[in-house]
Protein backbone atom coordinates (compact mmCIF):
# COMPACT_ATOMS: atom_id res chain seq x y z
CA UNK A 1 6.84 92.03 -23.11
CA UNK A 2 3.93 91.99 -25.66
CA UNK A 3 2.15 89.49 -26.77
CA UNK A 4 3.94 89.57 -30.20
CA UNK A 5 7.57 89.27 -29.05
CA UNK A 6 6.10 86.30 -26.57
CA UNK A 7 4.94 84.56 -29.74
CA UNK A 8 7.88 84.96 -31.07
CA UNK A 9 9.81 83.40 -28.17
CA UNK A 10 7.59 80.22 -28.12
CA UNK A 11 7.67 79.41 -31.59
CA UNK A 12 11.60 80.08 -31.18
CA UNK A 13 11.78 77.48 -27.99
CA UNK A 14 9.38 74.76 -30.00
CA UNK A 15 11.36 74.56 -33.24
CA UNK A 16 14.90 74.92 -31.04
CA UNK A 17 12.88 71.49 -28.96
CA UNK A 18 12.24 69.95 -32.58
CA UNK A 19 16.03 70.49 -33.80
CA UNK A 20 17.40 69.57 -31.16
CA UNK A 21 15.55 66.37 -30.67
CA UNK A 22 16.42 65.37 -34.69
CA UNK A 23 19.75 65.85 -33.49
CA UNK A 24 20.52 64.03 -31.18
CA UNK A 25 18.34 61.02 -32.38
CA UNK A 26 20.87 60.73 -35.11
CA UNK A 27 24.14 60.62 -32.94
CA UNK A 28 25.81 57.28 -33.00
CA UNK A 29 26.18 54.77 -29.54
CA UNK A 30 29.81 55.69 -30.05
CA UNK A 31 29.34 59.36 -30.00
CA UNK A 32 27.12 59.32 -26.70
CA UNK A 33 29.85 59.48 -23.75
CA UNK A 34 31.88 62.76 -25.20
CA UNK A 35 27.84 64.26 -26.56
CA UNK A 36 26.88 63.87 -22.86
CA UNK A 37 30.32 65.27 -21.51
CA UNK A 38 29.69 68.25 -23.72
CA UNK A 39 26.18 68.91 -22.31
CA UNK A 40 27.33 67.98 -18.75
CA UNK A 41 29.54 71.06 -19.40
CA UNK A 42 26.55 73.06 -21.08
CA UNK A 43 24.50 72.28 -17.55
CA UNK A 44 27.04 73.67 -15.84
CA UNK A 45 27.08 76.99 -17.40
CA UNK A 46 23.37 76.89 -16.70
CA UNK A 47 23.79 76.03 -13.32
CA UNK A 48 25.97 78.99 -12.42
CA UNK A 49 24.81 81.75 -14.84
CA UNK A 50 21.19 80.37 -13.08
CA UNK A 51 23.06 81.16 -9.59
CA UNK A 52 24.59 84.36 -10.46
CA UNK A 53 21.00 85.74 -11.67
CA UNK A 54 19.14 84.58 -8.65
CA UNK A 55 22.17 86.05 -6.57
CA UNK A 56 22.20 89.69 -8.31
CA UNK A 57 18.20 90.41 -9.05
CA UNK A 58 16.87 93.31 -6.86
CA UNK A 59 13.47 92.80 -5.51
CA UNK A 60 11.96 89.52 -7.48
CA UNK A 61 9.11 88.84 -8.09
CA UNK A 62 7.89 85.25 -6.86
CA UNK A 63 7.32 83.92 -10.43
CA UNK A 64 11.30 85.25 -10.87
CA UNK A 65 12.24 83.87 -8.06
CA UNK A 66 10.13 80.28 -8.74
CA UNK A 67 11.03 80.11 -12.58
CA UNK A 68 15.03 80.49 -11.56
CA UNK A 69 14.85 78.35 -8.74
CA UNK A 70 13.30 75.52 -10.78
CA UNK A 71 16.08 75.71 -13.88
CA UNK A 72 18.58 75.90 -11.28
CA UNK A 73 16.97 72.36 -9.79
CA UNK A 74 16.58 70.94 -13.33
CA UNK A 75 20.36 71.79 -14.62
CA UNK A 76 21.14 70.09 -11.59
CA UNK A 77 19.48 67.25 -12.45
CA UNK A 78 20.80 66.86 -15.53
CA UNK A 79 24.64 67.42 -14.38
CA UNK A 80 24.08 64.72 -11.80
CA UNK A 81 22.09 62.42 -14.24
CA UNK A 82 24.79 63.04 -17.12
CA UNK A 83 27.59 62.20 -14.85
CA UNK A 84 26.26 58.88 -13.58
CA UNK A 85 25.43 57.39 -17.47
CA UNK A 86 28.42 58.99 -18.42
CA UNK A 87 30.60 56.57 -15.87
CA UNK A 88 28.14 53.60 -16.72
CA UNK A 89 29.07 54.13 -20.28
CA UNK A 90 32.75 54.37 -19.50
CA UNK A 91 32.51 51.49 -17.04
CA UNK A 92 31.45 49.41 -19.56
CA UNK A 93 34.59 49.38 -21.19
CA UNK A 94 37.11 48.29 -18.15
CA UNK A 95 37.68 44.68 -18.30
CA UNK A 96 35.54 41.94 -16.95
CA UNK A 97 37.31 41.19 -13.85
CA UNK A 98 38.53 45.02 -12.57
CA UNK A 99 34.32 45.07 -13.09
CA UNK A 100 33.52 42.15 -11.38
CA UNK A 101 35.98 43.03 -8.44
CA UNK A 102 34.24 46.40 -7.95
CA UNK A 103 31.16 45.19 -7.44
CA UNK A 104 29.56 45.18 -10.74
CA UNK A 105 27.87 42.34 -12.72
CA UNK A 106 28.90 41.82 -16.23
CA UNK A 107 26.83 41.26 -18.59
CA UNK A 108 28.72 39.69 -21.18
């Protein structure tokens, strides 16, 4: 890869980080439990296309190896970490007492 396509690449993944974060500022409380389903389903794509890479290269290199290895640990991550606010948010919404008889506080 030269330097030029490289550049290209970065400035690509900065202003995709920039969009993305302008985004998803402006999404309403309402909005966040079926936004975070949605990317819970994005991770997962990761997750496996990040498996299916790792499980079909020839001969990688260690920074191949390393670089897949760690997106494969960070989509986890985020599946796991989306799933858990995902039934907080959704928890908040059951009734006081089915809350407060599984365990939960209310804060209410």
């Amino acid at each position: 890869m030269d330097s030029g396509s490289l550049l290209a690449n970065v400035a690509i993944l900065v202003l995709a980080g920039f969009v993305g974060f302008a985004v998803i500022s402006k999404v309403p409380n309402t909005l966040h439990t079926p936004l975070m389903s949605g990317t819970n389903a994005i991770h997962g794509i990761v997750l496996l296309g990040g498996l299916v890479v790792l499980g079909e290269l020839r001969d990688p290199s260690v920074l191949d190896s390393v670089i897949l290895v760690v997106a494969i640990a960070f989509g986890t991550i985020n599946i796991v970490g989306g799933f858990l606010v995902t039934d907080r948010m959704l928890g908040m919404f059951k009734p006081r007492a089915s809350r407060e008889r599984a365990g939960e506080k209310g804060d209410a």
